[in-house]
PDB file of N, CA and C in Angstrom:
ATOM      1  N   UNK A   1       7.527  13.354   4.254  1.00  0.00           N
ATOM      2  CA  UNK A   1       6.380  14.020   4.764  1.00  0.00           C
ATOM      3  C   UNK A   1       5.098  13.278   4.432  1.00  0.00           C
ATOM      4  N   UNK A   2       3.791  13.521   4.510  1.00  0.00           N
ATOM      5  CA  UNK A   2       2.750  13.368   4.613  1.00  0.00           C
ATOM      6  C   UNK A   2       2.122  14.182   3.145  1.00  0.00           C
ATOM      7  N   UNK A   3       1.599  12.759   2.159  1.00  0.00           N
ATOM      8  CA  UNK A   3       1.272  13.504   0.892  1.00  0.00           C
ATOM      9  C   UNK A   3      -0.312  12.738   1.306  1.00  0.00           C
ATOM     10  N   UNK A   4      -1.182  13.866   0.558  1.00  0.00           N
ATOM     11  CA  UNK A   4      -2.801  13.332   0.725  1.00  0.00           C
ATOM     12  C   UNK A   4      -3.072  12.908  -1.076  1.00  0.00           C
ATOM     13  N   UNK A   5      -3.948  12.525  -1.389  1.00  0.00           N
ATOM     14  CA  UNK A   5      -4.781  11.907  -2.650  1.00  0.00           C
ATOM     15  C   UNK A   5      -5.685  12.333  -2.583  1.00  0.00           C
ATOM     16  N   UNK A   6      -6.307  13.017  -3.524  1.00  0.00           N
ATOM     17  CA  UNK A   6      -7.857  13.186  -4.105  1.00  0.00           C
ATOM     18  C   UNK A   6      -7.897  12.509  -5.232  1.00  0.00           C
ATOM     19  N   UNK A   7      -8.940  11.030  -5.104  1.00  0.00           N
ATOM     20  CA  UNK A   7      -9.195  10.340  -6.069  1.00  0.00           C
ATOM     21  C   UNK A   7     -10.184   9.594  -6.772  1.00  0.00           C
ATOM     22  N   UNK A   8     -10.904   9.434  -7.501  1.00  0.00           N
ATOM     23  CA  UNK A   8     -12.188   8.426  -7.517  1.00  0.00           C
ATOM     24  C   UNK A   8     -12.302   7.240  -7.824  1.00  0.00           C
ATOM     25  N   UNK A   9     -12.631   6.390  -6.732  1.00  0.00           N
ATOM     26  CA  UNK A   9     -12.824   5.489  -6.958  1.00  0.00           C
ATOM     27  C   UNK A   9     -11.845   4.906  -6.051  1.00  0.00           C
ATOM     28  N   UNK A  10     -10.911   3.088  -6.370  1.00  0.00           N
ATOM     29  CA  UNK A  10     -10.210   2.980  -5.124  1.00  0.00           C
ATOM     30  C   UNK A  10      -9.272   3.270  -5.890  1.00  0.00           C
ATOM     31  N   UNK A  11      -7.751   3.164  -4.905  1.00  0.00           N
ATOM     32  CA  UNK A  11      -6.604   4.132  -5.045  1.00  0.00           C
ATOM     33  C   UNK A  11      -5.470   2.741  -4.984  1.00  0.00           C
ATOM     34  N   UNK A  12      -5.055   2.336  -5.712  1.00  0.00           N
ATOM     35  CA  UNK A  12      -3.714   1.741  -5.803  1.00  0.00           C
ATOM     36  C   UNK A  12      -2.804   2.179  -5.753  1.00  0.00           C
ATOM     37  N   UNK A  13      -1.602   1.286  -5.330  1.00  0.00           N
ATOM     38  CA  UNK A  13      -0.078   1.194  -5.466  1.00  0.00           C
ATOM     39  C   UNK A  13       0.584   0.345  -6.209  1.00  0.00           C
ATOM     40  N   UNK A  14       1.191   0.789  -7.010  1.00  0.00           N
ATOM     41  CA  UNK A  14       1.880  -0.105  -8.690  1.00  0.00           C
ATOM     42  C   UNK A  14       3.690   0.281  -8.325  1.00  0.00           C
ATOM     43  N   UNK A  15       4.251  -0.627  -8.225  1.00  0.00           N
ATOM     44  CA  UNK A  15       5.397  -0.950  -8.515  1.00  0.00           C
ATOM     45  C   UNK A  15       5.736  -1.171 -10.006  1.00  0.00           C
ATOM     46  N   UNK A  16       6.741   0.129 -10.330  1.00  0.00           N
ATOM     47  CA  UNK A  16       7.362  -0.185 -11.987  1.00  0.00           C
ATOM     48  C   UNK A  16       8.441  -0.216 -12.000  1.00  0.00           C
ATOM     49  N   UNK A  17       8.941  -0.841 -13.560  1.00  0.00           N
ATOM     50  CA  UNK A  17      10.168  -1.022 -14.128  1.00  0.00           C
ATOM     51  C   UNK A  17      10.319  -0.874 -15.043  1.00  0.00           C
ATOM     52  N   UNK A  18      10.967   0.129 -15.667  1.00  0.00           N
ATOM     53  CA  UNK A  18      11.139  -0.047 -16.943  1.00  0.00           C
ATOM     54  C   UNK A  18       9.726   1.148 -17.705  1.00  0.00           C
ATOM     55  N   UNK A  19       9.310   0.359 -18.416  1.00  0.00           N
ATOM     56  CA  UNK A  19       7.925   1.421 -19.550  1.00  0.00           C
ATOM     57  C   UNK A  19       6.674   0.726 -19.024  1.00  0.00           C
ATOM     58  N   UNK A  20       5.885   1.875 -18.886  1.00  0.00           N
ATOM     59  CA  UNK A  20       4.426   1.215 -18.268  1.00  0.00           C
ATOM     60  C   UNK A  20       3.627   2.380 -18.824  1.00  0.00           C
ATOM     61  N   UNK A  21       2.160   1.716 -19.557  1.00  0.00           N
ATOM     62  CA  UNK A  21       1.395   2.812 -20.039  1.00  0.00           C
ATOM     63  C   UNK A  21       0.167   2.424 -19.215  1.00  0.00           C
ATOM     64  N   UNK A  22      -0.263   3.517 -18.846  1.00  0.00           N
ATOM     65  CA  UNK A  22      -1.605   3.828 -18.306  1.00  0.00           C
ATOM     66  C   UNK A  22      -3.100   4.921 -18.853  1.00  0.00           C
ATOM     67  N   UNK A  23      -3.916   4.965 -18.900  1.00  0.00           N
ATOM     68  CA  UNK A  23      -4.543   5.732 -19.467  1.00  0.00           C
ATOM     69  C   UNK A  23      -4.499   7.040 -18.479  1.00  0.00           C
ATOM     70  N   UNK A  24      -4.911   8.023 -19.643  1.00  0.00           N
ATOM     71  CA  UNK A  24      -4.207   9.364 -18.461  1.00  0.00           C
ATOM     72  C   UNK A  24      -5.528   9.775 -17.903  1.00  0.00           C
ATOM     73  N   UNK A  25      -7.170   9.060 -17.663  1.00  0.00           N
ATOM     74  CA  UNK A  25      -7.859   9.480 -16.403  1.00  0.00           C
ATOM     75  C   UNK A  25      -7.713   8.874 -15.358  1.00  0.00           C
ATOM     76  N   UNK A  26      -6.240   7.870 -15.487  1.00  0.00           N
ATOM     77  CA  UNK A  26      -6.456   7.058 -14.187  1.00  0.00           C
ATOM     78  C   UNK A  26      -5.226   7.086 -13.057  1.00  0.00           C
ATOM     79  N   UNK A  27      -4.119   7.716 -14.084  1.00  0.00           N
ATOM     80  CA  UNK A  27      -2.870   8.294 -13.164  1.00  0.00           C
ATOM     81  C   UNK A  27      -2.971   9.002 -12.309  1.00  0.00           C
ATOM     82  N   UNK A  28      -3.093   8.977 -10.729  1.00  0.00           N
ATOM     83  CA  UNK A  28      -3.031  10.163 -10.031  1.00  0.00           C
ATOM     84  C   UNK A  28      -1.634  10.429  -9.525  1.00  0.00           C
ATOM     85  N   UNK A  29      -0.844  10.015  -9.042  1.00  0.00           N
ATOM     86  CA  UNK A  29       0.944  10.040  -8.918  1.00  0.00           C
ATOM     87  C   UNK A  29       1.598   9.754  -9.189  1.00  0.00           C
ATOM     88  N   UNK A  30       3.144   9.591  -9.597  1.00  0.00           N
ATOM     89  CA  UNK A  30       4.417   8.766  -9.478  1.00  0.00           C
ATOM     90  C   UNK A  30       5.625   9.609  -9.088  1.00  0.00           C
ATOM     91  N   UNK A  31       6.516   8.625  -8.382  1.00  0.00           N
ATOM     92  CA  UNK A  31       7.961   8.683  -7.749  1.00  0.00           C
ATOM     93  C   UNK A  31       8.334  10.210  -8.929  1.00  0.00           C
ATOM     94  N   UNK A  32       9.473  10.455  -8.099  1.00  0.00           N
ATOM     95  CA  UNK A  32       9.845  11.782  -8.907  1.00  0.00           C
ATOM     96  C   UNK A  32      10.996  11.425 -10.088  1.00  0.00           C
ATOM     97  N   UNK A  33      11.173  10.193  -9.576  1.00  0.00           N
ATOM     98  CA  UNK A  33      12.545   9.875 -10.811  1.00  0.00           C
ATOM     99  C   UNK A  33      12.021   9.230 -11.757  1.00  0.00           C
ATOM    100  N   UNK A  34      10.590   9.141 -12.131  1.00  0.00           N
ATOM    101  CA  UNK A  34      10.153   8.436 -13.379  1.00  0.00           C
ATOM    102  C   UNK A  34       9.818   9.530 -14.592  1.00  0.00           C
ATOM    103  N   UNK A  35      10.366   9.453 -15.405  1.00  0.00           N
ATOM    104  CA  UNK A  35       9.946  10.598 -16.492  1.00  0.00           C
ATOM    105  C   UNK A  35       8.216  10.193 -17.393  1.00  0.00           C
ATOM    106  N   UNK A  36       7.460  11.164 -17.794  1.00  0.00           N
ATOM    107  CA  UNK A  36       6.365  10.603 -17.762  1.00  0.00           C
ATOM    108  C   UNK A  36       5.532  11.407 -18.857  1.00  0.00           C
ATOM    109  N   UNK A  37       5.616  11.164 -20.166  1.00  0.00           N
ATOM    110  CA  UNK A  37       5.374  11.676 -21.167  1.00  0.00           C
ATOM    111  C   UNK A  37       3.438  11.003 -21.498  1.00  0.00           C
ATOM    112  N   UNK A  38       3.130  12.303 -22.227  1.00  0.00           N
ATOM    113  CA  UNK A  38       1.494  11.612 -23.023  1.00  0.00           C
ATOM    114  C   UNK A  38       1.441  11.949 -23.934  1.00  0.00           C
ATOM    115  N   UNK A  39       0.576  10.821 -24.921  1.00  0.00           N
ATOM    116  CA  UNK A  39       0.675  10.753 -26.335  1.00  0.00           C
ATOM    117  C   UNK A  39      -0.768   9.980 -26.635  1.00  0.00           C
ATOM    118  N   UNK A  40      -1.105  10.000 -27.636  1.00  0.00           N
ATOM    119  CA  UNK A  40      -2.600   9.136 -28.000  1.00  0.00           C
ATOM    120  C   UNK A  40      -2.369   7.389 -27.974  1.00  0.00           C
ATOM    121  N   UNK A  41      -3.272   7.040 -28.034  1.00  0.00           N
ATOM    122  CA  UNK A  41      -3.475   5.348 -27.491  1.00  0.00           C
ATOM    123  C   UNK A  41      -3.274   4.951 -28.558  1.00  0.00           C
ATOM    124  N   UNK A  42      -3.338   5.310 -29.865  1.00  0.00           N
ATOM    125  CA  UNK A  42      -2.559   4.533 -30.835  1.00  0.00           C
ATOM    126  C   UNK A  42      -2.680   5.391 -31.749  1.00  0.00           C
ATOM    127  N   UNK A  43      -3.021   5.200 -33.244  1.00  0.00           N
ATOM    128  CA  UNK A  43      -2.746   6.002 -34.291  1.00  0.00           C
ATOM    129  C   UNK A  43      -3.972   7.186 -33.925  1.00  0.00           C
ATOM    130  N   UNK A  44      -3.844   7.985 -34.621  1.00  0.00           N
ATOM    131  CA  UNK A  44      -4.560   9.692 -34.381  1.00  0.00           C
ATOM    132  C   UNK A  44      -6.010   8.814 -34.884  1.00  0.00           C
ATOM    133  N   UNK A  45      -5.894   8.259 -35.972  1.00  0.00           N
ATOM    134  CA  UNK A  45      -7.423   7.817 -36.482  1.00  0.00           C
ATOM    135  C   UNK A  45      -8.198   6.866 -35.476  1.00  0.00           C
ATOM    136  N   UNK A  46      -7.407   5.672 -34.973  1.00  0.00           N
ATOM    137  CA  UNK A  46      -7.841   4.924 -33.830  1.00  0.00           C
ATOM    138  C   UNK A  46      -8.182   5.572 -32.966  1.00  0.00           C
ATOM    139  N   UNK A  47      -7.346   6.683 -32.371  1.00  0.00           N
ATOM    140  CA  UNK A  47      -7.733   6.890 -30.693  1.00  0.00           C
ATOM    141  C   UNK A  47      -8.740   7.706 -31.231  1.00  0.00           C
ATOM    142  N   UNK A  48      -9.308   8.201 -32.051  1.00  0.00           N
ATOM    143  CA  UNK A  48     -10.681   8.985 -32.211  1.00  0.00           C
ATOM    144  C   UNK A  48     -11.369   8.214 -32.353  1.00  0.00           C
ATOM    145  N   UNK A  49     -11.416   7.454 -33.213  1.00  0.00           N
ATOM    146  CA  UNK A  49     -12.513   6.904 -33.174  1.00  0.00           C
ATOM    147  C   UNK A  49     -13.173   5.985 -32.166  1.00  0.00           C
ATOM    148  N   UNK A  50     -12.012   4.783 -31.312  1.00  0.00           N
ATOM    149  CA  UNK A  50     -12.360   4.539 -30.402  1.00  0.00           C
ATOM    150  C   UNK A  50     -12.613   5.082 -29.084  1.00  0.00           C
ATOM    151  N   UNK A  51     -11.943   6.591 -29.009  1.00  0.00           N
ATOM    152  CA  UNK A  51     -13.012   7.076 -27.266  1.00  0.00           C
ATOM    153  C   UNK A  51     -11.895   6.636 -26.694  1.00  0.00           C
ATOM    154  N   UNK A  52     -10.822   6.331 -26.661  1.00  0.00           N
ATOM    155  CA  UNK A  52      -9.069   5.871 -25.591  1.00  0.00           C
ATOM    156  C   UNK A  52      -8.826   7.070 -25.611  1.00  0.00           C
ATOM    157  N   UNK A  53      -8.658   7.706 -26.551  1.00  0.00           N
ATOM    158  CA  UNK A  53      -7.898   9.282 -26.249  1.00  0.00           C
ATOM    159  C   UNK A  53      -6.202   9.264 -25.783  1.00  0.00           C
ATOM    160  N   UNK A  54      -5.851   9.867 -24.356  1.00  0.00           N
ATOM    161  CA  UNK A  54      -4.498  10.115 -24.693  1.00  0.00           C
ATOM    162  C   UNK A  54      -4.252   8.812 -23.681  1.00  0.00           C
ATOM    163  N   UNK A  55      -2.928   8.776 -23.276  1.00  0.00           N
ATOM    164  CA  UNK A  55      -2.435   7.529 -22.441  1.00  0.00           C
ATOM    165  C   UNK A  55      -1.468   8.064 -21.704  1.00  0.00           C
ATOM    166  N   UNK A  56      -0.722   7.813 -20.875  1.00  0.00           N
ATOM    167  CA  UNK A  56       0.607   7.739 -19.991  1.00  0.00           C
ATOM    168  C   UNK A  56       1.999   7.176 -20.188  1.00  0.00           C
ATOM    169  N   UNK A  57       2.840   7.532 -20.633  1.00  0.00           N
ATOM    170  CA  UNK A  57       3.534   6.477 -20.619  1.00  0.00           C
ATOM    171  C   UNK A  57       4.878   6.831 -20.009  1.00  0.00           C
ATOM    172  N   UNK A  58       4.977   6.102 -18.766  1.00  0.00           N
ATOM    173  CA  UNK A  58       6.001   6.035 -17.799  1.00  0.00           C
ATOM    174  C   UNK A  58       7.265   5.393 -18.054  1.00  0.00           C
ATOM    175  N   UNK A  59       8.416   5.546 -17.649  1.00  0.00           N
ATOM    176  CA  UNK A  59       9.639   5.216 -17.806  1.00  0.00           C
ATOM    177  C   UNK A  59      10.738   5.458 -16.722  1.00  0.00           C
ATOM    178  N   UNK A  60      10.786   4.618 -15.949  1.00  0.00           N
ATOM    179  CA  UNK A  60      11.967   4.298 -14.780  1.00  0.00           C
ATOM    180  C   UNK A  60      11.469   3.290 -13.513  1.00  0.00           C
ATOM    181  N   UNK A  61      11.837   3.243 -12.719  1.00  0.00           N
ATOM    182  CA  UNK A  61      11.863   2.296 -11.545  1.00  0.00           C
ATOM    183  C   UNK A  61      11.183   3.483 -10.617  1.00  0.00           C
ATOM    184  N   UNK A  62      10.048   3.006  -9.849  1.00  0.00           N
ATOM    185  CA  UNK A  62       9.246   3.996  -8.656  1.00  0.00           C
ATOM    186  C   UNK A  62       7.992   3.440  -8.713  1.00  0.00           C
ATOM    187  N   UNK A  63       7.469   3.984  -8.061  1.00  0.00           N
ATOM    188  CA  UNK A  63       6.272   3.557  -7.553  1.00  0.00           C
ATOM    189  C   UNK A  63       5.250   4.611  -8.505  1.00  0.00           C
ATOM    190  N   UNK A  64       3.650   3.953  -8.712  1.00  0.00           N
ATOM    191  CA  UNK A  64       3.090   5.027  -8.745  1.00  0.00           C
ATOM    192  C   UNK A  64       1.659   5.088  -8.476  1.00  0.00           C
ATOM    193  N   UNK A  65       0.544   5.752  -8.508  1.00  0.00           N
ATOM    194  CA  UNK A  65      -0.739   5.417  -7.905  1.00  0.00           C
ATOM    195  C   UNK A  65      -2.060   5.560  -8.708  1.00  0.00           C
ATOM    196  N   UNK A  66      -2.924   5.051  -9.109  1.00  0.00           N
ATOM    197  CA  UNK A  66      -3.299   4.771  -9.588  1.00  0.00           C
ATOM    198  C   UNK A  66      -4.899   4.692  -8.889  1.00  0.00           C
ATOM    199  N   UNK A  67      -5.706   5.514  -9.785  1.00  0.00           N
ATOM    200  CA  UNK A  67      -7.465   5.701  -9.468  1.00  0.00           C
ATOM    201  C   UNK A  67      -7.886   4.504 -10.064  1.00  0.00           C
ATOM    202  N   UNK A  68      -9.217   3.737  -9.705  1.00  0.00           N
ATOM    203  CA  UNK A  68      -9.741   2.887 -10.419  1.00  0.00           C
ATOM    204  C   UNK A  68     -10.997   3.549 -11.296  1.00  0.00           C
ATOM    205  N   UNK A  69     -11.902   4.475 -11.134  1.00  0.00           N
ATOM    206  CA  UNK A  69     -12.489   5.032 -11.861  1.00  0.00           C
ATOM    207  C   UNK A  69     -11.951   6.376 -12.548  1.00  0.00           C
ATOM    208  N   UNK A  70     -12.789   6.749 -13.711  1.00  0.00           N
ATOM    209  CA  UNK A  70     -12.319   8.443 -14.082  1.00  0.00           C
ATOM    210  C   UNK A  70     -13.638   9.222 -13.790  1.00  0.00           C
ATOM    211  N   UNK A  71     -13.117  10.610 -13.554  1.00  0.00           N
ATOM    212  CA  UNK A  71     -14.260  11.854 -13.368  1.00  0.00           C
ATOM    213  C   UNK A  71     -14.901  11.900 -14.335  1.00  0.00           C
ATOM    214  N   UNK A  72     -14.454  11.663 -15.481  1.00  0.00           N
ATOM    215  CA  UNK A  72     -15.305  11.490 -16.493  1.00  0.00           C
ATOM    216  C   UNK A  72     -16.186  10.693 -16.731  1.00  0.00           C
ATOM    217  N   UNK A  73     -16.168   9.127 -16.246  1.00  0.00           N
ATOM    218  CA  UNK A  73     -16.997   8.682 -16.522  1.00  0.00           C
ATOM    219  C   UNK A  73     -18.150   9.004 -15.154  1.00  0.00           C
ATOM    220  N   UNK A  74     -17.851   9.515 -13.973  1.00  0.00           N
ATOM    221  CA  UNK A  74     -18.808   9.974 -13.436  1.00  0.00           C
ATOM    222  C   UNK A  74     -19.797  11.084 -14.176  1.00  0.00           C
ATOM    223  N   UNK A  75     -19.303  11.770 -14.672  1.00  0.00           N
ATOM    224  CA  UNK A  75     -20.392  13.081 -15.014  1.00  0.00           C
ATOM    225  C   UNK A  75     -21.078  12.386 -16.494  1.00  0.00           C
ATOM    226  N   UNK A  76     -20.463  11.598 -17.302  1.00  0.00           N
ATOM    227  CA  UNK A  76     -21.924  10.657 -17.670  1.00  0.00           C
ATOM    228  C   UNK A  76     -22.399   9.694 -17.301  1.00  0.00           C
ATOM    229  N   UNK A  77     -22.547   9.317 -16.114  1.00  0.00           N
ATOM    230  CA  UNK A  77     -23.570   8.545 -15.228  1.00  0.00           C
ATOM    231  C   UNK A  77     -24.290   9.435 -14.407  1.00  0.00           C
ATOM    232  N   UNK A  78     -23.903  10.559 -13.928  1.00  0.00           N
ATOM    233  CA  UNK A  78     -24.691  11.610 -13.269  1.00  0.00           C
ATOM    234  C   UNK A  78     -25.258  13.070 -14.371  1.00  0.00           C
ATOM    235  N   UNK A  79     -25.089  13.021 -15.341  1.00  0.00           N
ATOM    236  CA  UNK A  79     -25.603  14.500 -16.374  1.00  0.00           C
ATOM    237  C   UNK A  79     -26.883  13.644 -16.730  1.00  0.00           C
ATOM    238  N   UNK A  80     -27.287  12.252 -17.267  1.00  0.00           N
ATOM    239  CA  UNK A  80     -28.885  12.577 -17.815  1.00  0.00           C
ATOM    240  C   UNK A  80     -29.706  12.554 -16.711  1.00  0.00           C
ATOM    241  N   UNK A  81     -29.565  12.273 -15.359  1.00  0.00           N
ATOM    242  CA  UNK A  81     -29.613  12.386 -13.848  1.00  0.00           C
ATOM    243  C   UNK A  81     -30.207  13.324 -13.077  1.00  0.00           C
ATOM    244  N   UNK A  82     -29.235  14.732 -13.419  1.00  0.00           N
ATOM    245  CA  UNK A  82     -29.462  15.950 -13.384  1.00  0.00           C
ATOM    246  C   UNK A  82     -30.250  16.855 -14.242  1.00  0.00           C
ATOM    247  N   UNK A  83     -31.112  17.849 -13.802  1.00  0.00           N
ATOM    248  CA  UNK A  83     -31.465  18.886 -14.631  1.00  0.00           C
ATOM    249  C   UNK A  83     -31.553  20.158 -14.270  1.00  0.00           C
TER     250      UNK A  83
END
């Protein structure tokens, strides 16, 4: 059938294999046979302090799609903007 995307920014197509981590504002799909767990970007003390936060991490053969920007970083380029 006919699947639509709501996404920001441009919209890729990634061919995987195997383990692939992505950050989780930038995942918008994958194949249904990939199992697809989230966890922090590295130790609890790192991902705080550096601002990575959580990640993606994929596991099987499929396709999947991929935003080039996050919503997040829109609403701080547009909040001191606004009043």
């Amino acid at each position: 059938g006919t699947v639509f995307f709501g996404a920001y920014g441009g919209l890729s197509k990634q061919d995987i294999a195997g383990e692939f981590i992505v950050d989780n504002s930038h995942l918008v799909a994958y194949s249904s046979n990939i199992k697809m767990s989230v966890g922090l970007s590295g130790g609890l003390i790192s991902s705080v302090t550096s601002g990575e936060g959580l990640v993606n991490r994929l596991k099987g053969n499929g396709v999947i799609y991929l935003q080039s920007r996050s919503v997040a970083g829109l609403v701080r380029f547009l909040s001191p903007k606004v009043r």
